[in-house]
PDB file of N, CA and C in Angstrom:
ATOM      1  N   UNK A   1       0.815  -1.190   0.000  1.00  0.00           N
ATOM      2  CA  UNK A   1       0.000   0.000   0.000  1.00  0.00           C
ATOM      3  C   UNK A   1       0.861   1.257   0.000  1.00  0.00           C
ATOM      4  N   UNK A   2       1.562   0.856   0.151  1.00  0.00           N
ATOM      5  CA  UNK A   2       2.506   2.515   0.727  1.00  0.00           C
ATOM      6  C   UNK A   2       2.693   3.350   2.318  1.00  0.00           C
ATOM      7  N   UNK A   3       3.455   4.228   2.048  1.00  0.00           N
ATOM      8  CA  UNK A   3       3.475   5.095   2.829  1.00  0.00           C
ATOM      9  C   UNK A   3       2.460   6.237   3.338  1.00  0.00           C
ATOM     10  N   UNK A   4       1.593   5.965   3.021  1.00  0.00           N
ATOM     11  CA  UNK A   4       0.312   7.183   3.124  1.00  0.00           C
ATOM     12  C   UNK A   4      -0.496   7.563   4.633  1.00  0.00           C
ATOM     13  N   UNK A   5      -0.552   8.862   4.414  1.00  0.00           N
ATOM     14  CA  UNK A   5      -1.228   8.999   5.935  1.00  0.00           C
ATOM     15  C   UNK A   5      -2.688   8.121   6.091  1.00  0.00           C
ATOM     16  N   UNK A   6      -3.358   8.165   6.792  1.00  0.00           N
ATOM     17  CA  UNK A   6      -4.721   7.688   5.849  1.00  0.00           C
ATOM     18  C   UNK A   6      -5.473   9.014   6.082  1.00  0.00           C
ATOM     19  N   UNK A   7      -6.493   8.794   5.349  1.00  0.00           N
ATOM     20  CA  UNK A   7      -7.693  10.240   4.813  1.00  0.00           C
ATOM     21  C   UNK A   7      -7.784  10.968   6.131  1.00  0.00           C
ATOM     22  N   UNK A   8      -8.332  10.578   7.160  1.00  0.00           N
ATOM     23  CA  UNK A   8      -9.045  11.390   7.374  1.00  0.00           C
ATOM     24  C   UNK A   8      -7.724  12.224   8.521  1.00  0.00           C
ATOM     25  N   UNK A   9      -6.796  12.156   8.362  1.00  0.00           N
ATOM     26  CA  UNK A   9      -5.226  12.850   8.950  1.00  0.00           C
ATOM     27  C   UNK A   9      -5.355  14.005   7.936  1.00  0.00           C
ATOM     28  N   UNK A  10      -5.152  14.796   9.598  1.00  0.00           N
ATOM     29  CA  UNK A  10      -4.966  16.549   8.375  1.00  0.00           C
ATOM     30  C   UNK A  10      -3.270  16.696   8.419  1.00  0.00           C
ATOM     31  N   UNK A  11      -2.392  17.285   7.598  1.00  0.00           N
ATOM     32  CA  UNK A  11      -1.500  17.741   7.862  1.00  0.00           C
ATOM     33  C   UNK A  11      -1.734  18.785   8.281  1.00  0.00           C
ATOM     34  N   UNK A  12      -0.850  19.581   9.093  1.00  0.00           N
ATOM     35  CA  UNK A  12      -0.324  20.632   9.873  1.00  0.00           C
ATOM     36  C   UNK A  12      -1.462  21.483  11.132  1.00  0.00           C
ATOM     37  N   UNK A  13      -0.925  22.307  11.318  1.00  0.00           N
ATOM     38  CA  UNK A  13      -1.949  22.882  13.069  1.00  0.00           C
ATOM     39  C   UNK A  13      -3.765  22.579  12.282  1.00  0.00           C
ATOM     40  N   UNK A  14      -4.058  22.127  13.518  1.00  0.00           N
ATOM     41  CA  UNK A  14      -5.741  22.455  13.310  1.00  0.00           C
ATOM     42  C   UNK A  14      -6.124  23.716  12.944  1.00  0.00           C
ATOM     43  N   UNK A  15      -7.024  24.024  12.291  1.00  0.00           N
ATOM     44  CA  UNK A  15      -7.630  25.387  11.992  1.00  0.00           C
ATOM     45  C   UNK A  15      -8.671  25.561  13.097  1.00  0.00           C
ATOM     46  N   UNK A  16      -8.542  27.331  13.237  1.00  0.00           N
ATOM     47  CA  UNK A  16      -8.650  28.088  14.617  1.00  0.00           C
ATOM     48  C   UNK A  16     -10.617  28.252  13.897  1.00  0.00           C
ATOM     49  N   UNK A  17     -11.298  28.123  14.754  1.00  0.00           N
ATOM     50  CA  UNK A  17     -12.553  28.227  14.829  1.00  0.00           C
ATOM     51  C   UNK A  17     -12.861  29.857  13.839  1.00  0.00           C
ATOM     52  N   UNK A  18     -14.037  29.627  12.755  1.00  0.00           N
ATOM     53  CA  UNK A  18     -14.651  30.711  12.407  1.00  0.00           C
ATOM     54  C   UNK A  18     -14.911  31.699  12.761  1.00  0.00           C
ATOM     55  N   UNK A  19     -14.660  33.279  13.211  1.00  0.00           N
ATOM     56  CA  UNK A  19     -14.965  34.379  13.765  1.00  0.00           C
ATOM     57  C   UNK A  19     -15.482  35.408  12.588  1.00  0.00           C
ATOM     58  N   UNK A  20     -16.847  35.859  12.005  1.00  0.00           N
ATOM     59  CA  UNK A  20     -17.092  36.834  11.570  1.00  0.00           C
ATOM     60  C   UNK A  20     -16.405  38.355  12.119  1.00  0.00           C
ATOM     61  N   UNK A  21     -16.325  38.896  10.632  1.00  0.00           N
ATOM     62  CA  UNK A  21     -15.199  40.190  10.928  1.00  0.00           C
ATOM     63  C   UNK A  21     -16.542  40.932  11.871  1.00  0.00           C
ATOM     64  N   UNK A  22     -15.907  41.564  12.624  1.00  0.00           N
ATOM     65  CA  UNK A  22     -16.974  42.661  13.441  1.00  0.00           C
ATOM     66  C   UNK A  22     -17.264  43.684  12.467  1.00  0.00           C
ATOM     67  N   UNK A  23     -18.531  44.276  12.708  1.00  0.00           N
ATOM     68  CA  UNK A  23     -19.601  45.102  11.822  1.00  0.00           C
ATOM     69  C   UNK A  23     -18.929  46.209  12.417  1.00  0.00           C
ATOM     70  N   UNK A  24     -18.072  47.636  11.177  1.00  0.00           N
ATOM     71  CA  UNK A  24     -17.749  48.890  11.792  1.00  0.00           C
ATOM     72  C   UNK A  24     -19.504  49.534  11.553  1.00  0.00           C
ATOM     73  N   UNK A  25     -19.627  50.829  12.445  1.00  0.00           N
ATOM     74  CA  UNK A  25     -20.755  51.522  12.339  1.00  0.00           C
ATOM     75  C   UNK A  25     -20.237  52.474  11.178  1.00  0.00           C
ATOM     76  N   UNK A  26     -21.496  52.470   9.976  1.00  0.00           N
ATOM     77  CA  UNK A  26     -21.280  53.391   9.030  1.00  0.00           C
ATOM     78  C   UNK A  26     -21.383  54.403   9.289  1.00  0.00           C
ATOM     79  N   UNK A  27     -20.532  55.501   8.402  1.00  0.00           N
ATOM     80  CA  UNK A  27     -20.306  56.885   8.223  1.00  0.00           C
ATOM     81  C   UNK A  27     -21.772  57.776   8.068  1.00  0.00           C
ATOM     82  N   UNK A  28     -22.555  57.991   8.624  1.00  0.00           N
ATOM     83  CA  UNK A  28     -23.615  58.704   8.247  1.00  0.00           C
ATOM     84  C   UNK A  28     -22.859  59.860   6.648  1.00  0.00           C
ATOM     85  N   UNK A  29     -23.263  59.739   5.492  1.00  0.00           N
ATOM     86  CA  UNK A  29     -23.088  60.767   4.568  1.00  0.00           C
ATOM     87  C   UNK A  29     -24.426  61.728   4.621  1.00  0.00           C
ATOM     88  N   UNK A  30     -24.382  62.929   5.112  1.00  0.00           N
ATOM     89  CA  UNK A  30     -25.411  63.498   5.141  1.00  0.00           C
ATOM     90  C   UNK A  30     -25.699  64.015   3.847  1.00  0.00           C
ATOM     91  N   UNK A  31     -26.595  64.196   3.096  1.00  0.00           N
ATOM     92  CA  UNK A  31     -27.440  64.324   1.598  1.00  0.00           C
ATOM     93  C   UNK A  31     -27.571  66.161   1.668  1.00  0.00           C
ATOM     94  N   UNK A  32     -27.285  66.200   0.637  1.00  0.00           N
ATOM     95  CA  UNK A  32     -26.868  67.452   0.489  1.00  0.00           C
ATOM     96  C   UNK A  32     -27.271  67.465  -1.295  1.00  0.00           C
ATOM     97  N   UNK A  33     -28.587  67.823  -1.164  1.00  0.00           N
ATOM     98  CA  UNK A  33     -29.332  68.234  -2.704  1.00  0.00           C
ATOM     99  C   UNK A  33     -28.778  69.533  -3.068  1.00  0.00           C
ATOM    100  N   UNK A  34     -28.600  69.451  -4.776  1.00  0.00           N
ATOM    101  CA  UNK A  34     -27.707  70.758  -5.338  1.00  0.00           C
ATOM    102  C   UNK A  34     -28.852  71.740  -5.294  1.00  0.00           C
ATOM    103  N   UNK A  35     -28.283  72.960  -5.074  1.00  0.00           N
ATOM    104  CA  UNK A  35     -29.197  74.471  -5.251  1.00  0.00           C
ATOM    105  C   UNK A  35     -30.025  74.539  -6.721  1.00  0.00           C
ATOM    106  N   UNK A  36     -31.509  74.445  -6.761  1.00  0.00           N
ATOM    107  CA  UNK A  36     -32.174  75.091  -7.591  1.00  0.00           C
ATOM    108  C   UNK A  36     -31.964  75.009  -8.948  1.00  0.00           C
ATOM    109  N   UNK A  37     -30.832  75.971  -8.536  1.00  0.00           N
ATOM    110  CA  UNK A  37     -30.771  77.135 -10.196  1.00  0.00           C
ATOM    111  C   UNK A  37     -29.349  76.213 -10.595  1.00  0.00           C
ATOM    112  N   UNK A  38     -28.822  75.719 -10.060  1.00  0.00           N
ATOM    113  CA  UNK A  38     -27.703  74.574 -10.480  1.00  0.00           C
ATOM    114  C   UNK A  38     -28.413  73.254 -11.800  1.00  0.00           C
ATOM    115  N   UNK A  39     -29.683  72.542 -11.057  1.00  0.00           N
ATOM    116  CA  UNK A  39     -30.441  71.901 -12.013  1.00  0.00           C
ATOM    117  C   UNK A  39     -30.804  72.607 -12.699  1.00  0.00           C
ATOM    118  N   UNK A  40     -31.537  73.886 -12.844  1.00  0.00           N
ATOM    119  CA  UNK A  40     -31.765  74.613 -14.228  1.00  0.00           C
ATOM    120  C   UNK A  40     -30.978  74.608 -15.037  1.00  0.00           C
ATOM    121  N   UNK A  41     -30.304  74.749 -14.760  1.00  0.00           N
ATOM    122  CA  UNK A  41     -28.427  75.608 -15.330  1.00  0.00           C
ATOM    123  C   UNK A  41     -28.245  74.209 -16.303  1.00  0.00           C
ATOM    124  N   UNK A  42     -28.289  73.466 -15.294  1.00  0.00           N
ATOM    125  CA  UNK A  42     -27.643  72.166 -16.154  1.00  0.00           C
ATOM    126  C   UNK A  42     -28.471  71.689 -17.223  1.00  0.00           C
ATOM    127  N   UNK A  43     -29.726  71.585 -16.520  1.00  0.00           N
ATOM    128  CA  UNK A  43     -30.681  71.227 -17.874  1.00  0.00           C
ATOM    129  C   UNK A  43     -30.311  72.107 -18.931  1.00  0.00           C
ATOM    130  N   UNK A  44     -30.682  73.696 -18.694  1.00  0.00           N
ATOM    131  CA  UNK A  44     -30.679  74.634 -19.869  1.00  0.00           C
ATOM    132  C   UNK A  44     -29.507  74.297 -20.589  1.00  0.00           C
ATOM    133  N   UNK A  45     -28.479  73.659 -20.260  1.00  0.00           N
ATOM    134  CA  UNK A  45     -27.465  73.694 -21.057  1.00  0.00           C
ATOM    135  C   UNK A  45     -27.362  72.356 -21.988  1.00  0.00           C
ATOM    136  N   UNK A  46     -28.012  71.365 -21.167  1.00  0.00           N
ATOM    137  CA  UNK A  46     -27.748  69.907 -22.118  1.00  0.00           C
ATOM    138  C   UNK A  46     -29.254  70.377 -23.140  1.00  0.00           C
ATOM    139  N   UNK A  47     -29.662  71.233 -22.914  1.00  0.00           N
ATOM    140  CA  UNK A  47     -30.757  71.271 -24.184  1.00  0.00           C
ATOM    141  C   UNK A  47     -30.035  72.168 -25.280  1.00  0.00           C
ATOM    142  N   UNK A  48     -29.473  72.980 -24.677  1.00  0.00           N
ATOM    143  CA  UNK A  48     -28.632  73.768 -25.599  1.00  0.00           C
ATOM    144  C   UNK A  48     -27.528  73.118 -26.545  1.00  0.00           C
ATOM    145  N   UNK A  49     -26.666  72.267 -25.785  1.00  0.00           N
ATOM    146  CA  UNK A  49     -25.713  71.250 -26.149  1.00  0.00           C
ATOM    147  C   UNK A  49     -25.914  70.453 -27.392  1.00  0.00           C
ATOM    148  N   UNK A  50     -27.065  69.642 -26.780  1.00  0.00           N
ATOM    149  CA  UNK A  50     -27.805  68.611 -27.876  1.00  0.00           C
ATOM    150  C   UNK A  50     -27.562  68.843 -29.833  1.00  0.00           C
ATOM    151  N   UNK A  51     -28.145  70.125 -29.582  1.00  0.00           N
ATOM    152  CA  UNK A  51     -28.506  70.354 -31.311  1.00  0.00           C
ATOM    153  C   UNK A  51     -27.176  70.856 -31.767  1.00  0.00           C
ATOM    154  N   UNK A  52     -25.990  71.719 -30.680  1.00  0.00           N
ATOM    155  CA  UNK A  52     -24.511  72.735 -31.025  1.00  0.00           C
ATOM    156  C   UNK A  52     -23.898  71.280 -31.941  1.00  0.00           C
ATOM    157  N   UNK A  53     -24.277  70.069 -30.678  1.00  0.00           N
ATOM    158  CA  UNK A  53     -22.969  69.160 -30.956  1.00  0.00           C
ATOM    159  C   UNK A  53     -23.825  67.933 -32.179  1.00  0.00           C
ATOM    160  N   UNK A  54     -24.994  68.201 -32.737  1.00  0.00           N
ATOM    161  CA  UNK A  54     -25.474  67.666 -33.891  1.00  0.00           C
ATOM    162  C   UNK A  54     -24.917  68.680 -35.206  1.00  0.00           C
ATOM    163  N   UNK A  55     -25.293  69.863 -34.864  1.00  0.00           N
ATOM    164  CA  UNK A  55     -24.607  70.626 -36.112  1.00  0.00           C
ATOM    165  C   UNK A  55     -23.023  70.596 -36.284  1.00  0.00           C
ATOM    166  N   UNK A  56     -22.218  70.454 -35.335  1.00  0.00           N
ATOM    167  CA  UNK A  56     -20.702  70.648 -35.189  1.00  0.00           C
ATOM    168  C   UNK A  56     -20.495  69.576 -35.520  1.00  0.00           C
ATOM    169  N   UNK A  57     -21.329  68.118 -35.628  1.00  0.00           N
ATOM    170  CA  UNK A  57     -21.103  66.769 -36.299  1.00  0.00           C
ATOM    171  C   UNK A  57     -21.461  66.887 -37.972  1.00  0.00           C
ATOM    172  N   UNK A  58     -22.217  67.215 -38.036  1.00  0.00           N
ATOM    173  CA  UNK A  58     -22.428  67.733 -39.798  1.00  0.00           C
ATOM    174  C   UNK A  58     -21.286  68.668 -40.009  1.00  0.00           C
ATOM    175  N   UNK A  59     -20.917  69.697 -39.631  1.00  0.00           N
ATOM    176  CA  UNK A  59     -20.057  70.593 -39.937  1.00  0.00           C
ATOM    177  C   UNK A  59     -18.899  69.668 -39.944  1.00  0.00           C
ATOM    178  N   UNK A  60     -18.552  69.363 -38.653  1.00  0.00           N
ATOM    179  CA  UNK A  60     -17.156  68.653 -39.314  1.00  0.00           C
ATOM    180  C   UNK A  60     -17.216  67.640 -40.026  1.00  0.00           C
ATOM    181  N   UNK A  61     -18.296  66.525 -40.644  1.00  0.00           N
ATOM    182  CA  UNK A  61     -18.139  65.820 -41.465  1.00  0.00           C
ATOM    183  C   UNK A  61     -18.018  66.682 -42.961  1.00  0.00           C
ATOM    184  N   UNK A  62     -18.637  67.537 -43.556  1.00  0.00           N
ATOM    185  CA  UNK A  62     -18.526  68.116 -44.512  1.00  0.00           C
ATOM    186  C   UNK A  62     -17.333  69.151 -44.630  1.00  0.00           C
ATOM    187  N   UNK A  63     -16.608  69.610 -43.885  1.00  0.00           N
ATOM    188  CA  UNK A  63     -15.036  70.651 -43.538  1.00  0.00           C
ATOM    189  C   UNK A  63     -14.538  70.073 -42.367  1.00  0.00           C
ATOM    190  N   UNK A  64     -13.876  69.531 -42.298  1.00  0.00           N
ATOM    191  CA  UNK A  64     -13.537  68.805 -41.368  1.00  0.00           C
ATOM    192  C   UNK A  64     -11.783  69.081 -41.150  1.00  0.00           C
ATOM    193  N   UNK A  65     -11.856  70.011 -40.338  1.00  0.00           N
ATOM    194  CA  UNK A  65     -10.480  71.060 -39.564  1.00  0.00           C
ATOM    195  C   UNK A  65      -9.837  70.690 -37.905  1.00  0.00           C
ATOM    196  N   UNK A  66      -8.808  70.711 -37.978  1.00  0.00           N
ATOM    197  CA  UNK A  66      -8.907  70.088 -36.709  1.00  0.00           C
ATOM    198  C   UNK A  66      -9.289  71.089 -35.600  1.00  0.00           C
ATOM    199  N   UNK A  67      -9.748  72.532 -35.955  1.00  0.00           N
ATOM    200  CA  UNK A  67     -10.442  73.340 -35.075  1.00  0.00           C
ATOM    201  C   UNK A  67     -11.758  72.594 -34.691  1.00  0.00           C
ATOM    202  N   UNK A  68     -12.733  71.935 -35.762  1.00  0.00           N
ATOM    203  CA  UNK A  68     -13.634  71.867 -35.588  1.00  0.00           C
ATOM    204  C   UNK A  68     -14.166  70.673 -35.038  1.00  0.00           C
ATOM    205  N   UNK A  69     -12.985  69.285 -35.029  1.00  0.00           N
ATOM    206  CA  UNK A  69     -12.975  68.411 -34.659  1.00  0.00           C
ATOM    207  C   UNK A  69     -12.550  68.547 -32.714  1.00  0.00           C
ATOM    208  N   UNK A  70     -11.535  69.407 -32.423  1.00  0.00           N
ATOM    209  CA  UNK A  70     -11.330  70.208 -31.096  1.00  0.00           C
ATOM    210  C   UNK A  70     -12.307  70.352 -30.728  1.00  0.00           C
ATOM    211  N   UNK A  71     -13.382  71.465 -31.259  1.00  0.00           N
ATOM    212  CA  UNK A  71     -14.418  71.992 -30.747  1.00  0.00           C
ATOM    213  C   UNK A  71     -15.406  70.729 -30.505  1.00  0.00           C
ATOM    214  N   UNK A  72     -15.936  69.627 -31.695  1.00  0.00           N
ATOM    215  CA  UNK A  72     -16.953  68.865 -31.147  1.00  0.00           C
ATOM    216  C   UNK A  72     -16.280  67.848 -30.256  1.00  0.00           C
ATOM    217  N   UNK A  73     -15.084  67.323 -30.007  1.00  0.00           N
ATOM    218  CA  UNK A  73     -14.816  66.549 -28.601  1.00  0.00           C
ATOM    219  C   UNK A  73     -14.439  67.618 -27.677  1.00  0.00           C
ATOM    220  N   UNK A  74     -15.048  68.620 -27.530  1.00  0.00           N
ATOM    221  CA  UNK A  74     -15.074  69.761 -25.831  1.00  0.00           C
ATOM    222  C   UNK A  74     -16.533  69.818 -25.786  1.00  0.00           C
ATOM    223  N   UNK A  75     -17.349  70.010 -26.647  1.00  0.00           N
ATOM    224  CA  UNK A  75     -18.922  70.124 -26.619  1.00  0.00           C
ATOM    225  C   UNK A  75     -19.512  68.698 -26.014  1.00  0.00           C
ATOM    226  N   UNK A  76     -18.929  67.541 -26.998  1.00  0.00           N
ATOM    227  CA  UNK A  76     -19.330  65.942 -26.550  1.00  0.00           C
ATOM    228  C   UNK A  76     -19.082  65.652 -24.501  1.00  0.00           C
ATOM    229  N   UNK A  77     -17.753  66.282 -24.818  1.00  0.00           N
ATOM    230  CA  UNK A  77     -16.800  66.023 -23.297  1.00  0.00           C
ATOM    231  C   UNK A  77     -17.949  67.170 -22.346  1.00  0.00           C
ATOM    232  N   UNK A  78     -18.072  68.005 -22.695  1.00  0.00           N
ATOM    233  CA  UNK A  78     -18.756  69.348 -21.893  1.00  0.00           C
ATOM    234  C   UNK A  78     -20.329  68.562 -21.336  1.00  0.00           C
ATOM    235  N   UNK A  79     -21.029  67.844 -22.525  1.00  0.00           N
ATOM    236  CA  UNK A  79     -22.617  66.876 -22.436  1.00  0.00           C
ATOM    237  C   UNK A  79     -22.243  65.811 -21.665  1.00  0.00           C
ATOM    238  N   UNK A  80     -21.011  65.161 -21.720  1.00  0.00           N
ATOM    239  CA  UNK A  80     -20.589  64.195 -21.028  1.00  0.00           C
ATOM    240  C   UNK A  80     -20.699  64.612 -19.178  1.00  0.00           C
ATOM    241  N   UNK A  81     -20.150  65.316 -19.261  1.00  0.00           N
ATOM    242  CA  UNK A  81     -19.781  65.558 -17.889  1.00  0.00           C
ATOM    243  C   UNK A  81     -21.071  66.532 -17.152  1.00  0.00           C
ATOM    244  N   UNK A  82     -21.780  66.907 -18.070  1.00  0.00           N
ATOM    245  CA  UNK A  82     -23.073  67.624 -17.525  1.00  0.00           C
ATOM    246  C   UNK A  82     -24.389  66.351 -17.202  1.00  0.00           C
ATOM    247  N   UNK A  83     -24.185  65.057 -17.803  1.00  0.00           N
ATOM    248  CA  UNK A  83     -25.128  64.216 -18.024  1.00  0.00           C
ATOM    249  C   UNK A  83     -24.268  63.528 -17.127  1.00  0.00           C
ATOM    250  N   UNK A  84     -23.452  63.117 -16.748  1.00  0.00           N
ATOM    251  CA  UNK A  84     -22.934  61.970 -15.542  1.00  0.00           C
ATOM    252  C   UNK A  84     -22.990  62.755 -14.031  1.00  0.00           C
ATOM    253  N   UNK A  85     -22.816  64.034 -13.684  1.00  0.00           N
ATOM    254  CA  UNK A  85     -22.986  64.572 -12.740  1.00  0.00           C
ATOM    255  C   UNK A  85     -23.922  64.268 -11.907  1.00  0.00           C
ATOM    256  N   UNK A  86     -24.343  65.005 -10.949  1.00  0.00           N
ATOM    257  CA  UNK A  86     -24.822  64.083  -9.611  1.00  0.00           C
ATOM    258  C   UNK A  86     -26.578  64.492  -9.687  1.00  0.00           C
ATOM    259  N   UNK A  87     -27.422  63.758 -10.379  1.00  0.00           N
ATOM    260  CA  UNK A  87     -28.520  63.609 -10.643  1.00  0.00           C
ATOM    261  C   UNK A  87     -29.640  65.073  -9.843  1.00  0.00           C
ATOM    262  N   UNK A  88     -28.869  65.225  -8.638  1.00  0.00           N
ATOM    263  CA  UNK A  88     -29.761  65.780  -7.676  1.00  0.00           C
ATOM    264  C   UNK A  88     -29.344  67.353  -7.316  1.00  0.00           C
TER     265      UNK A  88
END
């Protein structure tokens, strides 16, 4: 048969009994809704945005400068970052 431990032999120290990590108490984040005229602002502008960066996509497909290609990835980037911002 061999040299073999048999099965049910553990090698090395017993393992130390299960302890769940202790629960830290969460950080209260207190909610802090943006001012008013901040959501206006933002809306008024992604409505504004919308149609700049549809025409600046026709424009630069038909003249296509690297001014104008600049300008529609700052307009795209500008909708980007007005549309991921903090909903509230």
């Amino acid at each position: 048969m061999g040299n073999y431990p048999p099965p049910h032999h553990h090698h090395g120290p017993p393992r130390p009994p299960y302890c769940p990590p202790k629960k830290r108490k969460k950080k209260h984040h207190h909610y802090r809704p943006r001012p008013r005229w901040w959501v206006k602002w933002k809306l008024a502008c992604m409505q504004i945005l919308l149609p700049l960066i549809c025409f600046q996509l026709l424009r630069t497909l038909i003249f296509p400068t690297s001014f104008d290609v600049l300008l529609l990835f700052m307009l795209i980037g500008f909708y980007i970052f007005l549309f991921c911002s903090r909903k509230y």
